[in-house]
C-alpha atoms as a PDB file:
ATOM      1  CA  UNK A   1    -108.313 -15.596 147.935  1.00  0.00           C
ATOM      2  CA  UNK A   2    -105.361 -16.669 150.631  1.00  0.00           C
ATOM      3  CA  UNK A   3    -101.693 -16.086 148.768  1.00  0.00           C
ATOM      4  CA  UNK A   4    -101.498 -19.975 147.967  1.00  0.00           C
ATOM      5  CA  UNK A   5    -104.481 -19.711 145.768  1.00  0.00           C
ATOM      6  CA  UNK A   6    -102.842 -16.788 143.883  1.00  0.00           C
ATOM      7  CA  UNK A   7     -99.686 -18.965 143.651  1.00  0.00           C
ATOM      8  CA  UNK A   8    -101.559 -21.909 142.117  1.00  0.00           C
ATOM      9  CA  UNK A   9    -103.661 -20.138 139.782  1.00  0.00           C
ATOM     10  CA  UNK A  10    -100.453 -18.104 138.720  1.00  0.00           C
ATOM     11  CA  UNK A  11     -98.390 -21.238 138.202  1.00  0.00           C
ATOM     12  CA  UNK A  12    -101.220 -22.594 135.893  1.00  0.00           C
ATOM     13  CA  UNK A  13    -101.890 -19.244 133.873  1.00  0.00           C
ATOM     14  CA  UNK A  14     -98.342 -19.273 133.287  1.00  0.00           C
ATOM     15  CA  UNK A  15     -97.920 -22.542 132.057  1.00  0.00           C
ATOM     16  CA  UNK A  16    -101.220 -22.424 129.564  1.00  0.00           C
ATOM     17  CA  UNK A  17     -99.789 -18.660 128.800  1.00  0.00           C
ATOM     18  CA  UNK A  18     -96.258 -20.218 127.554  1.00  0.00           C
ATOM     19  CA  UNK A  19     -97.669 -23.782 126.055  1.00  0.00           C
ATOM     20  CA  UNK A  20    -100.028 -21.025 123.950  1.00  0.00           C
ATOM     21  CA  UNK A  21     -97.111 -19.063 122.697  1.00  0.00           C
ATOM     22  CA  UNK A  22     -94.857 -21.602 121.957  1.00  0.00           C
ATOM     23  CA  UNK A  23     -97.463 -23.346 119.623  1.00  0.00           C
ATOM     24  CA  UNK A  24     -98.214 -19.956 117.820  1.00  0.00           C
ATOM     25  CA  UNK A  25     -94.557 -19.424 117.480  1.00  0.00           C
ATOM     26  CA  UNK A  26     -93.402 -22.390 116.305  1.00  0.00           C
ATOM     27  CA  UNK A  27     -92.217 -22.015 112.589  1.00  0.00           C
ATOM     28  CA  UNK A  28     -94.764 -23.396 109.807  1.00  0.00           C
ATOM     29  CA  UNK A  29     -94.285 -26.772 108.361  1.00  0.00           C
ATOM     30  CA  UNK A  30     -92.487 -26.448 104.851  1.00  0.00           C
ATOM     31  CA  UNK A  31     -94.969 -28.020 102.193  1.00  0.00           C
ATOM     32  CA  UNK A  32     -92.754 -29.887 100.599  1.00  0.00           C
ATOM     33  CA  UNK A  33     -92.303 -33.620  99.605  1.00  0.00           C
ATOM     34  CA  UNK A  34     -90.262 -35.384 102.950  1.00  0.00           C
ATOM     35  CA  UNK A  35     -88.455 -38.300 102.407  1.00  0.00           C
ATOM     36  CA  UNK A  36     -88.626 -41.354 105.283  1.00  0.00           C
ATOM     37  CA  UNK A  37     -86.196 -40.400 108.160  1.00  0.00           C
ATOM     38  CA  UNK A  38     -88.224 -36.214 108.035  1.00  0.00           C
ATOM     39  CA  UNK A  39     -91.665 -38.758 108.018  1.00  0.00           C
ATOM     40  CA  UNK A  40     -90.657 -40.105 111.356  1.00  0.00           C
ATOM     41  CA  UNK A  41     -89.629 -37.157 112.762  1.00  0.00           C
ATOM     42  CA  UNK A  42     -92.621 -35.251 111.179  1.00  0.00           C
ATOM     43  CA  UNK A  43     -95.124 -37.759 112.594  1.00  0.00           C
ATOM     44  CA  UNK A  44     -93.485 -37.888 116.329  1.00  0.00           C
ATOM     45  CA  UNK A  45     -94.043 -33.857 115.889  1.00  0.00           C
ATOM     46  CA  UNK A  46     -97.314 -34.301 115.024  1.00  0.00           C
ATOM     47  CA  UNK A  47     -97.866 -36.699 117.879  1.00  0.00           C
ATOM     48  CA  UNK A  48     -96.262 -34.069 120.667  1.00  0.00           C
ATOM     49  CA  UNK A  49     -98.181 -31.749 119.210  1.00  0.00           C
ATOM     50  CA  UNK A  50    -101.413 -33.246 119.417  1.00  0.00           C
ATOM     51  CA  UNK A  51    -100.325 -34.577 123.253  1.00  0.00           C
ATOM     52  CA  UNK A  52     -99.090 -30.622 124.289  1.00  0.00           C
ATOM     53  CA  UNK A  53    -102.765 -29.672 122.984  1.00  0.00           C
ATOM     54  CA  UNK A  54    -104.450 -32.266 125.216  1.00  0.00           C
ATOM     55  CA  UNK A  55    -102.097 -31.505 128.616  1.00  0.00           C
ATOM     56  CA  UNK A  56    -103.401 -27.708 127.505  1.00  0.00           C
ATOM     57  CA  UNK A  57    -107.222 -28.553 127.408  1.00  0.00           C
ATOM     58  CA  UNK A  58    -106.217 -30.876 130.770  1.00  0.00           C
ATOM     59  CA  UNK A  59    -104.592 -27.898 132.660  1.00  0.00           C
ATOM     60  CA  UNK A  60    -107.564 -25.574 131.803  1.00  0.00           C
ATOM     61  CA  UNK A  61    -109.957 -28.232 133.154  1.00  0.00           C
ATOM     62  CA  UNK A  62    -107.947 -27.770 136.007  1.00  0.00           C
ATOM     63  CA  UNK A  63    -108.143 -24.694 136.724  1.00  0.00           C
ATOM     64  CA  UNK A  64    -111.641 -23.657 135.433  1.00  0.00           C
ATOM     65  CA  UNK A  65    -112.511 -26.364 138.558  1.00  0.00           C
ATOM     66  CA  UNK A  66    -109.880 -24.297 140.853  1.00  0.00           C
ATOM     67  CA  UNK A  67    -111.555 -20.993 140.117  1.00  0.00           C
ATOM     68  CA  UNK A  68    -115.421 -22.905 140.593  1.00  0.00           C
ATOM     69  CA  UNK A  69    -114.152 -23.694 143.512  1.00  0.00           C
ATOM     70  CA  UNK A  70    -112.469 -21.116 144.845  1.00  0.00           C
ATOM     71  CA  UNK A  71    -115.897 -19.012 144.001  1.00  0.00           C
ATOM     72  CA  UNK A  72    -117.886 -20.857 145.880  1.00  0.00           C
ATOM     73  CA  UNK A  73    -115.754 -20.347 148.986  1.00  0.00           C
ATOM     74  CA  UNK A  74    -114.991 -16.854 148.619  1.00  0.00           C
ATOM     75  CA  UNK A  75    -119.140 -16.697 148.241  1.00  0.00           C
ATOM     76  CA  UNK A  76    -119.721 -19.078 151.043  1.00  0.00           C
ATOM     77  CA  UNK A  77    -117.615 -16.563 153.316  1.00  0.00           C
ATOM     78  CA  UNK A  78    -119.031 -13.343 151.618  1.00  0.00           C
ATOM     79  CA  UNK A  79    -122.729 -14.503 152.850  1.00  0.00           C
ATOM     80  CA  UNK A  80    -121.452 -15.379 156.143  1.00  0.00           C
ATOM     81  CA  UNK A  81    -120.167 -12.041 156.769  1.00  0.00           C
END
């Protein structure tokens, strides 16, 4: 792989890496009764929650193509050599 390719792929491990980490860290929803104004707020968490999940599953599309591809090249040039 050409130093681009290791640029991309770090970029992208990075970002999945920190989007992972800041969903396990996040602090636990409190169990309790909320009244309406905490119901808005708790849905529009729920709702960025749900959208950071799907950019996650998006970006590892990504890059699960990326490395297909980038295997097939590096094996197109190994047999060539």
């Amino acid at each position: 792989m050409n130093n681009d390719t290791k640029i991309i792929l770090g970029i992208f491990a990075g970002l999945a890496a920190g989007a992972a980490l800041g969903l396990l860290l996040a602090p636990e929803r409190k169990k309790k009764q909320l009244n309406g104004h905490e119901v808005s707020r708790a849905k529009r968490a729920h709702q960025s929650e749900d959208h950071t999940k799907a950019q996650l599953q998006h970006l590892e599309n990504i890059k699960d193509r990326l490395m297909n591809t980038f295997n097939e090249d590096f094996n197109d040039h190994v047999e060539h050599v």
